[in-house]
PDB file of N, CA and C in Angstrom:
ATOM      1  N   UNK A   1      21.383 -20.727  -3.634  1.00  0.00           N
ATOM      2  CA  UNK A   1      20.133 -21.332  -4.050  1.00  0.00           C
ATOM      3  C   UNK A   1      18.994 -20.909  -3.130  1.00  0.00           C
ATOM      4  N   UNK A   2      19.249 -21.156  -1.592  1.00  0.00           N
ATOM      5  CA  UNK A   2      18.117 -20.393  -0.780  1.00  0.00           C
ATOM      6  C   UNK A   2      17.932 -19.239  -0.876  1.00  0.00           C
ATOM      7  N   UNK A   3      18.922 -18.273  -1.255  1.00  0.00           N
ATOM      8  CA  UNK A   3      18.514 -16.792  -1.423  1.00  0.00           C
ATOM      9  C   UNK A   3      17.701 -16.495  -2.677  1.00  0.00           C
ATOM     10  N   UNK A   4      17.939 -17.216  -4.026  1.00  0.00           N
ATOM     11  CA  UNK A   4      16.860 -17.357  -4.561  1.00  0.00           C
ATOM     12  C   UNK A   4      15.845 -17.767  -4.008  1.00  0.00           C
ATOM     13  N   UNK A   5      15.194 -18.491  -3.975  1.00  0.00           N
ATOM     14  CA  UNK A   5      13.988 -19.124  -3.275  1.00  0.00           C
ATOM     15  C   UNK A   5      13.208 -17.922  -2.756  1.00  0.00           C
ATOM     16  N   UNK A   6      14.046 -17.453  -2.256  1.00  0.00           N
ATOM     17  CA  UNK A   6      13.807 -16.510  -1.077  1.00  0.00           C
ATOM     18  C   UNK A   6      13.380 -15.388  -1.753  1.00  0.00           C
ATOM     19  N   UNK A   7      13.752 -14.982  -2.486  1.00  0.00           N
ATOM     20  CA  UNK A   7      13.393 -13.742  -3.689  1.00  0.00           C
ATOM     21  C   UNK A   7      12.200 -13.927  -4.420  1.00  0.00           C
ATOM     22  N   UNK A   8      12.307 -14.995  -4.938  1.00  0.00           N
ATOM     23  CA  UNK A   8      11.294 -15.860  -5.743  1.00  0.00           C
ATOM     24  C   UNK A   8      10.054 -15.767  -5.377  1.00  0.00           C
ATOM     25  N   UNK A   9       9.605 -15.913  -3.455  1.00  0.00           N
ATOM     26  CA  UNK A   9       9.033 -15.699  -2.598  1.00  0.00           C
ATOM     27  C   UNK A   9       8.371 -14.358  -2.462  1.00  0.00           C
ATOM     28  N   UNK A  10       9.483 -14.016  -1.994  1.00  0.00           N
ATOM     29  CA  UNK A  10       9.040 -12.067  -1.773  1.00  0.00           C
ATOM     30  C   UNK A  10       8.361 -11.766  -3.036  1.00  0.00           C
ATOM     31  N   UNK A  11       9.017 -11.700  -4.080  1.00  0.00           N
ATOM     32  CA  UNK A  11       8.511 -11.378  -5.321  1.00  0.00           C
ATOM     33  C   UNK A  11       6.942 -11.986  -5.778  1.00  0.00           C
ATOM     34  N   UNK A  12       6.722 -13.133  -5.322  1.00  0.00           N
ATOM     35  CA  UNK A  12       4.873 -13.600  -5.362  1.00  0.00           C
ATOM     36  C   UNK A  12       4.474 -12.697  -4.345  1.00  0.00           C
ATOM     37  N   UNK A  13       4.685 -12.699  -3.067  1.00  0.00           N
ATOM     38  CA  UNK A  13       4.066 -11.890  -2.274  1.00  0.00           C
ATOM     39  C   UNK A  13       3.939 -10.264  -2.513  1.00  0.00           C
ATOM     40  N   UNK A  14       5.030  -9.759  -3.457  1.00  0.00           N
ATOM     41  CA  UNK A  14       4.900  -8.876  -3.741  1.00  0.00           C
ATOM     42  C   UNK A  14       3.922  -8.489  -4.764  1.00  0.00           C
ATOM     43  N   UNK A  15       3.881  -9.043  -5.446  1.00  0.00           N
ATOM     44  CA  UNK A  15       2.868  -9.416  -6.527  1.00  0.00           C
ATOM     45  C   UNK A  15       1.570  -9.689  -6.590  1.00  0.00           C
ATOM     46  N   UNK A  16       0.989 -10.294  -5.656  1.00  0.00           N
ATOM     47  CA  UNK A  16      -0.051 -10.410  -4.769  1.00  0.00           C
ATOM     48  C   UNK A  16      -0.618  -9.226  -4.344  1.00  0.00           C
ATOM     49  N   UNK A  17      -0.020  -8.832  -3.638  1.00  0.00           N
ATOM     50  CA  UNK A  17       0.095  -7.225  -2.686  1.00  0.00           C
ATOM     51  C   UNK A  17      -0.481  -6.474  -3.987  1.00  0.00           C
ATOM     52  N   UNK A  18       0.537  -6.428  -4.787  1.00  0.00           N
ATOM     53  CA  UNK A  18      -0.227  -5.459  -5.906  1.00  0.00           C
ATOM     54  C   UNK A  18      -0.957  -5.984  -6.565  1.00  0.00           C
ATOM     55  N   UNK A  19      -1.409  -7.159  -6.573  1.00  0.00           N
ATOM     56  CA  UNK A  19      -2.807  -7.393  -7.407  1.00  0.00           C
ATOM     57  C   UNK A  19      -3.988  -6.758  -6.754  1.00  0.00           C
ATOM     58  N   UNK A  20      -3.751  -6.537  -5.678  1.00  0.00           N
ATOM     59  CA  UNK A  20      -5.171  -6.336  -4.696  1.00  0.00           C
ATOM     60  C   UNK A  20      -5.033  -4.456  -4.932  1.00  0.00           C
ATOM     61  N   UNK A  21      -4.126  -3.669  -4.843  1.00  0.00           N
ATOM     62  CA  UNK A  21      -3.704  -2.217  -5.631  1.00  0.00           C
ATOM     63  C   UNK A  21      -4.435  -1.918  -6.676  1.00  0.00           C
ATOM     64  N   UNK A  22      -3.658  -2.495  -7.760  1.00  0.00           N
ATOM     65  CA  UNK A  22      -3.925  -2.190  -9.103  1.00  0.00           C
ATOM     66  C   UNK A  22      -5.340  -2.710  -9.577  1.00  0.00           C
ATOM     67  N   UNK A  23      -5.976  -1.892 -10.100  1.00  0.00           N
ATOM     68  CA  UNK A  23      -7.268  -2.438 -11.093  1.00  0.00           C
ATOM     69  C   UNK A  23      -6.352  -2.979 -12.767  1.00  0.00           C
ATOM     70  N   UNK A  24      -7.366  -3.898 -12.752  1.00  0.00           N
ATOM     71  CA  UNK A  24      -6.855  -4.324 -14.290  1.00  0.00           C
ATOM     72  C   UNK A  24      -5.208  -5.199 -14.055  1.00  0.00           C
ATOM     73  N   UNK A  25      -5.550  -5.844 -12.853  1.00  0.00           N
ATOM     74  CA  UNK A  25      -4.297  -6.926 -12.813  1.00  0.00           C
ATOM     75  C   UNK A  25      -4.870  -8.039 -11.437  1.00  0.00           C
ATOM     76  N   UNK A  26      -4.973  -8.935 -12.013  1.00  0.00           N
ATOM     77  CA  UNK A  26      -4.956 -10.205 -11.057  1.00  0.00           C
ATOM     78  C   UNK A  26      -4.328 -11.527 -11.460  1.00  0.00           C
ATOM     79  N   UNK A  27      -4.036 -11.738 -10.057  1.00  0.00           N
ATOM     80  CA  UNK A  27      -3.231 -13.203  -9.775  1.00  0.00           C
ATOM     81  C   UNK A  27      -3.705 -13.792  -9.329  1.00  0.00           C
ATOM     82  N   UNK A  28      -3.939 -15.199  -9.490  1.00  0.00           N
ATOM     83  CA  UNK A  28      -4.539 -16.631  -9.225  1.00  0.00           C
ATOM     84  C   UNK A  28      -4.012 -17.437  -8.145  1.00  0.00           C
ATOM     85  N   UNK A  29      -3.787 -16.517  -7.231  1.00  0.00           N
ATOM     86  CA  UNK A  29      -3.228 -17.326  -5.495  1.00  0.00           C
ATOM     87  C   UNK A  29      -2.282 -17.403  -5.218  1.00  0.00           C
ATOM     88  N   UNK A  30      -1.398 -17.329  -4.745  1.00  0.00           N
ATOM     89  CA  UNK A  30       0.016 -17.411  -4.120  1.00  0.00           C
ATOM     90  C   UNK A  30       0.578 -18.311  -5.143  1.00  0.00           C
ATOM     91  N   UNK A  31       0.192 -19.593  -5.322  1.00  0.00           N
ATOM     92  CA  UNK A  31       0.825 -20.467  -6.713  1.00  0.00           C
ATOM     93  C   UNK A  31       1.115 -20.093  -8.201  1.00  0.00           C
ATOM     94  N   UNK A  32      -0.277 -19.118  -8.385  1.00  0.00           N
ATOM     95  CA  UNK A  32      -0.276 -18.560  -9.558  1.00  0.00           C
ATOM     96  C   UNK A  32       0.521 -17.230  -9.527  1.00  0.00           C
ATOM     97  N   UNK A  33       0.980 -16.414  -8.468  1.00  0.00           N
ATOM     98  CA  UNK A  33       1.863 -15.600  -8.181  1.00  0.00           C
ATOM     99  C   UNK A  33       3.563 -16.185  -8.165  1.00  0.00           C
ATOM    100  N   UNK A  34       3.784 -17.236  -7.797  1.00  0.00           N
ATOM    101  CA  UNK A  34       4.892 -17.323  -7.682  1.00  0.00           C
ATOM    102  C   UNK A  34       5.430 -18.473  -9.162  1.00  0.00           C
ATOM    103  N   UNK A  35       4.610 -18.925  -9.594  1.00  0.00           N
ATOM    104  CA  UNK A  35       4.681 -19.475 -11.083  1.00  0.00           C
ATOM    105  C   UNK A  35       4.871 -17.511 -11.695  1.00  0.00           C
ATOM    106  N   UNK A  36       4.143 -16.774 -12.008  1.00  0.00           N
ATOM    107  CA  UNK A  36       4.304 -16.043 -12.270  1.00  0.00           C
ATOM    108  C   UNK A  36       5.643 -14.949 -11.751  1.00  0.00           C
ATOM    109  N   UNK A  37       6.186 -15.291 -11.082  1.00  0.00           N
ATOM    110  CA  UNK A  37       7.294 -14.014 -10.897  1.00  0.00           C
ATOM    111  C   UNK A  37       8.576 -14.819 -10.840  1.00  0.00           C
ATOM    112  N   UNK A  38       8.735 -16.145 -11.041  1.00  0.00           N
ATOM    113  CA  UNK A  38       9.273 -16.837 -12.349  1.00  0.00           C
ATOM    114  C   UNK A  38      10.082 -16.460 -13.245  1.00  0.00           C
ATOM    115  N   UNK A  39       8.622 -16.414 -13.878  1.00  0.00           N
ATOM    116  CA  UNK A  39       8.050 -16.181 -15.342  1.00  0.00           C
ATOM    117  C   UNK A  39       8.849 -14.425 -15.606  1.00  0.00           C
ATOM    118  N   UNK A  40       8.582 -13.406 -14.722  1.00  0.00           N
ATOM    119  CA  UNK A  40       8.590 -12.106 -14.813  1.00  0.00           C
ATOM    120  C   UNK A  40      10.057 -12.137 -14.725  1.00  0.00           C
ATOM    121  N   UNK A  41      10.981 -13.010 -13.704  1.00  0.00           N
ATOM    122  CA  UNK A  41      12.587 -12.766 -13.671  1.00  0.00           C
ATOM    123  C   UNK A  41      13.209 -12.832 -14.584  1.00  0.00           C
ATOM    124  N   UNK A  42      12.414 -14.180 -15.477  1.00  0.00           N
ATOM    125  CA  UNK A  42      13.531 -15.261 -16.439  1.00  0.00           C
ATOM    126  C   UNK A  42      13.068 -13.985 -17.621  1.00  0.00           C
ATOM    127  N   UNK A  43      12.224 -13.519 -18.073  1.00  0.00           N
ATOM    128  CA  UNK A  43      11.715 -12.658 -19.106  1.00  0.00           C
ATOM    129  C   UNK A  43      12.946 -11.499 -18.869  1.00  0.00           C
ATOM    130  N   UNK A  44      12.688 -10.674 -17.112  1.00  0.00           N
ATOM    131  CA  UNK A  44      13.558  -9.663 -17.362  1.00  0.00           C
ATOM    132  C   UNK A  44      14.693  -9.776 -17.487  1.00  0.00           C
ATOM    133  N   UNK A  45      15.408 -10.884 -17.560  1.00  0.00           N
ATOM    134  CA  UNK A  45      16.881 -11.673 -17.397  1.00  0.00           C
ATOM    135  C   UNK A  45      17.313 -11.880 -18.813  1.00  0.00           C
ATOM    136  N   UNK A  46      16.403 -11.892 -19.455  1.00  0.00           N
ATOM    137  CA  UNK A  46      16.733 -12.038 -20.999  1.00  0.00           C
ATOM    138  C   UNK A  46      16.376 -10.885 -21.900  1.00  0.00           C
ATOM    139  N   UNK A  47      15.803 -10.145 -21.574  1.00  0.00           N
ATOM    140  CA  UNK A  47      15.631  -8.642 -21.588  1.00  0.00           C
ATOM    141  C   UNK A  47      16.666  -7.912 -21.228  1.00  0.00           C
ATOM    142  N   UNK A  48      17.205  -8.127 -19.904  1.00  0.00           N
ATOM    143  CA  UNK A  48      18.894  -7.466 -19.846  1.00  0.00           C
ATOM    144  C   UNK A  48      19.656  -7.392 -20.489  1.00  0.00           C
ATOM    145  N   UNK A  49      19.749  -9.021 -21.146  1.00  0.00           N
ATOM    146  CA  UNK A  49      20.892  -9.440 -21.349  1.00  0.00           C
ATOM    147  C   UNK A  49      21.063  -8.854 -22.980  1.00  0.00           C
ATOM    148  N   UNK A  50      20.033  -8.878 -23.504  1.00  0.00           N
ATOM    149  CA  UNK A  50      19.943  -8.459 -24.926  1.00  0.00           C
ATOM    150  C   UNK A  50      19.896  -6.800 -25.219  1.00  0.00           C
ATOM    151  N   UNK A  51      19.575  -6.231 -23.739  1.00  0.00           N
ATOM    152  CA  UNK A  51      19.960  -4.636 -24.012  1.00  0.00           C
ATOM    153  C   UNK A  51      20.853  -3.795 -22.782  1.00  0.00           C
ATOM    154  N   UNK A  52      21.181  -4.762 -22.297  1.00  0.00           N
ATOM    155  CA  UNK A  52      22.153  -4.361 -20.746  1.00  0.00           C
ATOM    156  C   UNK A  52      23.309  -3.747 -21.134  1.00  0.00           C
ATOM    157  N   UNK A  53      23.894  -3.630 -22.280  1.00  0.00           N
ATOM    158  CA  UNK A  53      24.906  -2.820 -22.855  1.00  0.00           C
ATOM    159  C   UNK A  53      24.659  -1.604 -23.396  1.00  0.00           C
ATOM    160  N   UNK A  54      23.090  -1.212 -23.703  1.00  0.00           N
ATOM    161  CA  UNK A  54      23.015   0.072 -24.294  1.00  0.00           C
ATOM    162  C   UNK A  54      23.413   0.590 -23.474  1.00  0.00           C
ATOM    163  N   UNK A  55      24.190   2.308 -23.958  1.00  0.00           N
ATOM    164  CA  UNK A  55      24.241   3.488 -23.529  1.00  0.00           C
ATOM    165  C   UNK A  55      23.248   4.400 -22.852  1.00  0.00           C
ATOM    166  N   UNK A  56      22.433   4.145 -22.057  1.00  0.00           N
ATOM    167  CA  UNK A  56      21.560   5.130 -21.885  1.00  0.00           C
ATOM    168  C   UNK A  56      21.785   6.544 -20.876  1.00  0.00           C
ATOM    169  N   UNK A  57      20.918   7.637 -21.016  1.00  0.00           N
ATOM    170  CA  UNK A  57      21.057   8.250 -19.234  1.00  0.00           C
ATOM    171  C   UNK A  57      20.563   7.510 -18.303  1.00  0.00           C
ATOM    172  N   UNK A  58      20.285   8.074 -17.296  1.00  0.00           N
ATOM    173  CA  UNK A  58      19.920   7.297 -15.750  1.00  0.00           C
ATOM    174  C   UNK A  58      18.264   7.852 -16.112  1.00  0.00           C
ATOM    175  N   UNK A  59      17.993   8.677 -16.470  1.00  0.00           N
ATOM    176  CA  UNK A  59      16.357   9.143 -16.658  1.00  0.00           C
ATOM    177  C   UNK A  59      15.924   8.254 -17.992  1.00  0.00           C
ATOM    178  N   UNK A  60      16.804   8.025 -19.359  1.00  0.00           N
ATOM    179  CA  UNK A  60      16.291   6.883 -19.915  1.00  0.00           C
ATOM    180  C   UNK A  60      16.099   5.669 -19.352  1.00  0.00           C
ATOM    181  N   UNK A  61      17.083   5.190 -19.138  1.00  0.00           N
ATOM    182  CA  UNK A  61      17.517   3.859 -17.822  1.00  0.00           C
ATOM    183  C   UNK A  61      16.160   3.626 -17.440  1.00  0.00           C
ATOM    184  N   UNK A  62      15.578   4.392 -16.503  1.00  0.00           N
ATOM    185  CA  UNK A  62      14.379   4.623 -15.769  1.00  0.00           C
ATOM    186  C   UNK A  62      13.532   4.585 -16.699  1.00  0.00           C
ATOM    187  N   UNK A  63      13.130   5.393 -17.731  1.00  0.00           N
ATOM    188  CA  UNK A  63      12.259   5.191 -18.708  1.00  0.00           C
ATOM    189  C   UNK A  63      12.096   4.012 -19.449  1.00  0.00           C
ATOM    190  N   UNK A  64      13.012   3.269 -19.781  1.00  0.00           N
ATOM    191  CA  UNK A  64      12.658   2.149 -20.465  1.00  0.00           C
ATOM    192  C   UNK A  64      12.650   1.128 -19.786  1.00  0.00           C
ATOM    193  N   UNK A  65      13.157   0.953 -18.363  1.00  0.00           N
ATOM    194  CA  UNK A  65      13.099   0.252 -17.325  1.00  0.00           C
ATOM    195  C   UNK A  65      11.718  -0.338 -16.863  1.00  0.00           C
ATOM    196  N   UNK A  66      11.098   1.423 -16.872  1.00  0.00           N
ATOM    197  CA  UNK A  66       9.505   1.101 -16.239  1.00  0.00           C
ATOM    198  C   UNK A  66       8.144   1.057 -17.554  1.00  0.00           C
ATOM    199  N   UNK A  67       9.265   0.961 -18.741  1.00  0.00           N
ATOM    200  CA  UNK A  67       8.280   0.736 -20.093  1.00  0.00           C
ATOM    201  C   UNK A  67       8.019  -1.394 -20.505  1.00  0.00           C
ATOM    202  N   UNK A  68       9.516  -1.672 -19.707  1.00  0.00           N
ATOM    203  CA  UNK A  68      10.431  -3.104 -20.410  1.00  0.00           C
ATOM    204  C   UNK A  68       9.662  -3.712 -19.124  1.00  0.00           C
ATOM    205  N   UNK A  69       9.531  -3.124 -17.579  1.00  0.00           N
ATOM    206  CA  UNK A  69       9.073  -3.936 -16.791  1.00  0.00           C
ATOM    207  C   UNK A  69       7.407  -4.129 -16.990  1.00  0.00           C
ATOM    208  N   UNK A  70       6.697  -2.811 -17.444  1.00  0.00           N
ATOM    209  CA  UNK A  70       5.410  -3.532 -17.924  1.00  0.00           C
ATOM    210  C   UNK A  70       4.798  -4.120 -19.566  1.00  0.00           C
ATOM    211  N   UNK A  71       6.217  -4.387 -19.950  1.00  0.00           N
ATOM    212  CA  UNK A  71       5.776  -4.948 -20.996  1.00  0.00           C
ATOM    213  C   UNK A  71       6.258  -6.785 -20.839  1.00  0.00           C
ATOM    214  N   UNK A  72       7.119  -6.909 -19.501  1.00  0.00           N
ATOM    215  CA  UNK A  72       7.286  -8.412 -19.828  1.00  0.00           C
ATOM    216  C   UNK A  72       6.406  -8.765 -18.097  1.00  0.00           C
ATOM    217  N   UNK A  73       5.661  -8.146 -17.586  1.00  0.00           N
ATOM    218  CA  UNK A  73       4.351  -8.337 -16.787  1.00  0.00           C
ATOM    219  C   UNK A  73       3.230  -8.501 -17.927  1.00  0.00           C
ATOM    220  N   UNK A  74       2.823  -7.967 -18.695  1.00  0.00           N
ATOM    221  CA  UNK A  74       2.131  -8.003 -19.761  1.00  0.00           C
ATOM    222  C   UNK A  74       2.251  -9.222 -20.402  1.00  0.00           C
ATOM    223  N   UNK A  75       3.591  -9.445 -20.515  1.00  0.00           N
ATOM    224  CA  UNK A  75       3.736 -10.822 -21.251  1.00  0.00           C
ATOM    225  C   UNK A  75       3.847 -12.102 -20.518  1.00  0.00           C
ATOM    226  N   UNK A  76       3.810 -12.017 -19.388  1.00  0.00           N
ATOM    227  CA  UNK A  76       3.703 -13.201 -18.497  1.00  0.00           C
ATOM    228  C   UNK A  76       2.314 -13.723 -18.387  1.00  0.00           C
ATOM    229  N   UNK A  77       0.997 -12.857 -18.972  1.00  0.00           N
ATOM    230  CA  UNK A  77      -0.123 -13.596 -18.893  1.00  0.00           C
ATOM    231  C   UNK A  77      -0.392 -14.727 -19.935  1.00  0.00           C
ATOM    232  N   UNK A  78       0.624 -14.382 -21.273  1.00  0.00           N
ATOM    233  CA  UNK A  78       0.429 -15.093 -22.203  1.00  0.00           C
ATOM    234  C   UNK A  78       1.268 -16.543 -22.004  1.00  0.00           C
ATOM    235  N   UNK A  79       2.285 -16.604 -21.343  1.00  0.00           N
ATOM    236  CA  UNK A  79       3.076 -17.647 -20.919  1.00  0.00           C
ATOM    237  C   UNK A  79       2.805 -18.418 -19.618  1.00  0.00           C
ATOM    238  N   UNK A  80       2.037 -18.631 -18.715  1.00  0.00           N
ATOM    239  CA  UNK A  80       1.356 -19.249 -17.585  1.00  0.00           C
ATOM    240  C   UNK A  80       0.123 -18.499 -17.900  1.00  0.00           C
ATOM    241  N   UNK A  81      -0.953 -18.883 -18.397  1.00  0.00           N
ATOM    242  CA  UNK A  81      -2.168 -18.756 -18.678  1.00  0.00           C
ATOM    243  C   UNK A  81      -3.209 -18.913 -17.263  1.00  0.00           C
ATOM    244  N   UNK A  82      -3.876 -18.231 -16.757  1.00  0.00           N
ATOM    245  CA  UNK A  82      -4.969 -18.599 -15.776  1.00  0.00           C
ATOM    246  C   UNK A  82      -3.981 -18.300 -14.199  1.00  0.00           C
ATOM    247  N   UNK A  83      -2.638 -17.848 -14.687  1.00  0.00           N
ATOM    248  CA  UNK A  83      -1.826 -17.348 -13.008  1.00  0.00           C
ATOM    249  C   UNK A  83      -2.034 -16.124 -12.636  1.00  0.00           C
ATOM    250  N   UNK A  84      -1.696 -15.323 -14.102  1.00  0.00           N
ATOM    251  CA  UNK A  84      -1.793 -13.439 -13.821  1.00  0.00           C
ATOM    252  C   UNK A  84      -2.931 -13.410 -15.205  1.00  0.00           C
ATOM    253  N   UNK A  85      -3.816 -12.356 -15.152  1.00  0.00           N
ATOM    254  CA  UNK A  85      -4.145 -11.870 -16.314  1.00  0.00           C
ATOM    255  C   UNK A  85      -4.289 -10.336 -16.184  1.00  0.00           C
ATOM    256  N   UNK A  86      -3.648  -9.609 -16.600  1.00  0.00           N
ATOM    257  CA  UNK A  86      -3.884  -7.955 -16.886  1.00  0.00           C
ATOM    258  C   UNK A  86      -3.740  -7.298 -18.278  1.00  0.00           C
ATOM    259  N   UNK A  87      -4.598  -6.334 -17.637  1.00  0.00           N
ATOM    260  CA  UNK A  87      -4.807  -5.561 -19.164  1.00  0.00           C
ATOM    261  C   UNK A  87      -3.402  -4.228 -19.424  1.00  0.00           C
ATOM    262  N   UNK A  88      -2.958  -3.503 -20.513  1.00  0.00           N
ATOM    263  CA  UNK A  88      -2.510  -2.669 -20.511  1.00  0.00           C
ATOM    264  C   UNK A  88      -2.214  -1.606 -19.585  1.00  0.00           C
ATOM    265  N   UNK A  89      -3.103  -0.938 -19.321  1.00  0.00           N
ATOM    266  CA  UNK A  89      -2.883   0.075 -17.816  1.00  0.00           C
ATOM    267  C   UNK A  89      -2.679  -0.718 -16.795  1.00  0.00           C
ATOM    268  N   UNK A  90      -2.802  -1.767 -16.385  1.00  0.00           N
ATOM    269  CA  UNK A  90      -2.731  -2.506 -15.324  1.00  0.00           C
ATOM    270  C   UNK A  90      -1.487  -2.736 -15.483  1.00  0.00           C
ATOM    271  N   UNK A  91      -1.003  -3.092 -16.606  1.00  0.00           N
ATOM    272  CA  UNK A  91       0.655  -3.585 -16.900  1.00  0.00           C
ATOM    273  C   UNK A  91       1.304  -2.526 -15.897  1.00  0.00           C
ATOM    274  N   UNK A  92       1.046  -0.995 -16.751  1.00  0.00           N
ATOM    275  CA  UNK A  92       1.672  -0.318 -16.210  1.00  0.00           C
ATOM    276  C   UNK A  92       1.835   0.625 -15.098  1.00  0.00           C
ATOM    277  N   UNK A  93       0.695   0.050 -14.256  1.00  0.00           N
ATOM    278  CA  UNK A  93       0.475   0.709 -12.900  1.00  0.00           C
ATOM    279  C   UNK A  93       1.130  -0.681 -12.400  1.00  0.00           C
ATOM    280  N   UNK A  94       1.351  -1.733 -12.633  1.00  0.00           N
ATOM    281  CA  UNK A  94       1.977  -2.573 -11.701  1.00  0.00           C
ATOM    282  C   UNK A  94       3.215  -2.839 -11.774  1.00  0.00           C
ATOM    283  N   UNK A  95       3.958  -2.564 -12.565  1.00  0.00           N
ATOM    284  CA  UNK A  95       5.361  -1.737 -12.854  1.00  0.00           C
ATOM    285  C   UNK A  95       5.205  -0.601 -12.058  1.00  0.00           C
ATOM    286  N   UNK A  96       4.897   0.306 -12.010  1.00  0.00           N
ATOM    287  CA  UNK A  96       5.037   1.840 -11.086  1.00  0.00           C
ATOM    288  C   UNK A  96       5.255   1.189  -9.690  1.00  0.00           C
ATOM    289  N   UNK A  97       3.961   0.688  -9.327  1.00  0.00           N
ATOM    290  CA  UNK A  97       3.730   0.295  -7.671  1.00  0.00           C
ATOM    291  C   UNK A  97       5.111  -0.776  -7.496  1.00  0.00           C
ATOM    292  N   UNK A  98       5.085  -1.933  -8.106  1.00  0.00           N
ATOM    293  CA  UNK A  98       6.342  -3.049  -8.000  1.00  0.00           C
ATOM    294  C   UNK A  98       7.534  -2.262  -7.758  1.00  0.00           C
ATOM    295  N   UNK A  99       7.969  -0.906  -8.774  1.00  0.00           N
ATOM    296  CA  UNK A  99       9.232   0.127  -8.389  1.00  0.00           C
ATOM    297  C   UNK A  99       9.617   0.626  -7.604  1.00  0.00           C
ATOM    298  N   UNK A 100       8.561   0.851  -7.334  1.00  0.00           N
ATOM    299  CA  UNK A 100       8.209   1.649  -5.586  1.00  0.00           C
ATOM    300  C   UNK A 100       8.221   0.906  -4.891  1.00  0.00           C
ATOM    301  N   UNK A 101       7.961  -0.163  -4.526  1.00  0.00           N
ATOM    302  CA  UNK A 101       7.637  -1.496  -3.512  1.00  0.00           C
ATOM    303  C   UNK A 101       9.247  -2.160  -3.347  1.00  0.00           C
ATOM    304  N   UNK A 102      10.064  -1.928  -4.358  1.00  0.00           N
ATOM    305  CA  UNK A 102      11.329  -2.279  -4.748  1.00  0.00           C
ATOM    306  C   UNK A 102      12.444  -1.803  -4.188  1.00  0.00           C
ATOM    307  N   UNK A 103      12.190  -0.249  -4.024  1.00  0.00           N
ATOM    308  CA  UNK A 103      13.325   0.367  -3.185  1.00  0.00           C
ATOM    309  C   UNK A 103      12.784   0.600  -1.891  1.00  0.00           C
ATOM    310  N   UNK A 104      12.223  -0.104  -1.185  1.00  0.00           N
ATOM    311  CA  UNK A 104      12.508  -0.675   0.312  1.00  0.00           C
ATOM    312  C   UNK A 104      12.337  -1.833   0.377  1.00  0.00           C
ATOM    313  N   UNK A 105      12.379  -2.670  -0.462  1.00  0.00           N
ATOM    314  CA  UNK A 105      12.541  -4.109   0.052  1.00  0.00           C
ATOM    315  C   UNK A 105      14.415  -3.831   0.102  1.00  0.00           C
ATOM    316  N   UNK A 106      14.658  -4.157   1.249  1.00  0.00           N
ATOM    317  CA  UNK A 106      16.090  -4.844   1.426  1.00  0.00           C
ATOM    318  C   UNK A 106      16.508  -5.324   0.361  1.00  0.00           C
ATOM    319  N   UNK A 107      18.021  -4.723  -0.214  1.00  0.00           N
ATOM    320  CA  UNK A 107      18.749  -5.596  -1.385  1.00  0.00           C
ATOM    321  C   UNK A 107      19.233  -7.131  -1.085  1.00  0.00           C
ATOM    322  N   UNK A 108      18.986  -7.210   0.223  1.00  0.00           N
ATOM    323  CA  UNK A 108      19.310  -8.914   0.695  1.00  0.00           C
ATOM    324  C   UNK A 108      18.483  -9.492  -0.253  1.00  0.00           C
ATOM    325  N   UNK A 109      17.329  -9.643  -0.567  1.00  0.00           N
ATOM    326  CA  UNK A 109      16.097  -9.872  -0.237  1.00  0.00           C
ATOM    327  C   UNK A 109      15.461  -9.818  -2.045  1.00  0.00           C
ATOM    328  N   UNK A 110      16.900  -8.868  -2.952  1.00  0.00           N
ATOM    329  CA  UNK A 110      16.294  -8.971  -4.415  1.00  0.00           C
ATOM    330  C   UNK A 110      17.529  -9.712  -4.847  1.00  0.00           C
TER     331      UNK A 110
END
């Protein structure tokens, strides 16, 4: 349970971090960041689960990975209203940067 928390955490702060990056994406304070990345787990968690069995390559994998992660960032503005709001390119420059930001955060830590 604390190691969630703990993720939950990193993940607003991470989020944050890239709001101030990306044009065409902002978050509404550490509260509205961490209501929001939430929001972004439970989305990609049910997103897995409904395509975590396709067959893909490792370069699709990746491709629809970094298509599925800015499309349920995208959709987290519509579900906590006034926490994140971004536009399209913003979706998907904050998917790119979050990917990147991802493989050095410590796997403790996701």
């Amino acid at each position: 349970m604390l190691g969630m928390i703990v993720r939950f955490i990193v993940s607003a702060i991470v989020l944050l971090l890239v709001s101030y990056i990306v044009p065409g994406l902002h978050v509404a304070g550490f509260t509205g960041a961490l209501i929001a990345a939430v929001v972004i787990a439970v989305l990609g968690y049910v997103v897995e689960l409904a395509f975590g069995k396709t067959k893909l390559t490792r370069f699709h994998r990746g491709a629809v990975g970094f298509i599925t992660s800015a499309v349920v960032i995208y959709l987290t503005q519509f579900i906590v209203p006034g926490s994140i709001r971004v536009n399209l390119i913003g979706a998907l420059l904050a998917s790119l940067v979050i990917g990147i930001v991802d493989t050095f955060v410590p796997t403790e830590l996701r």
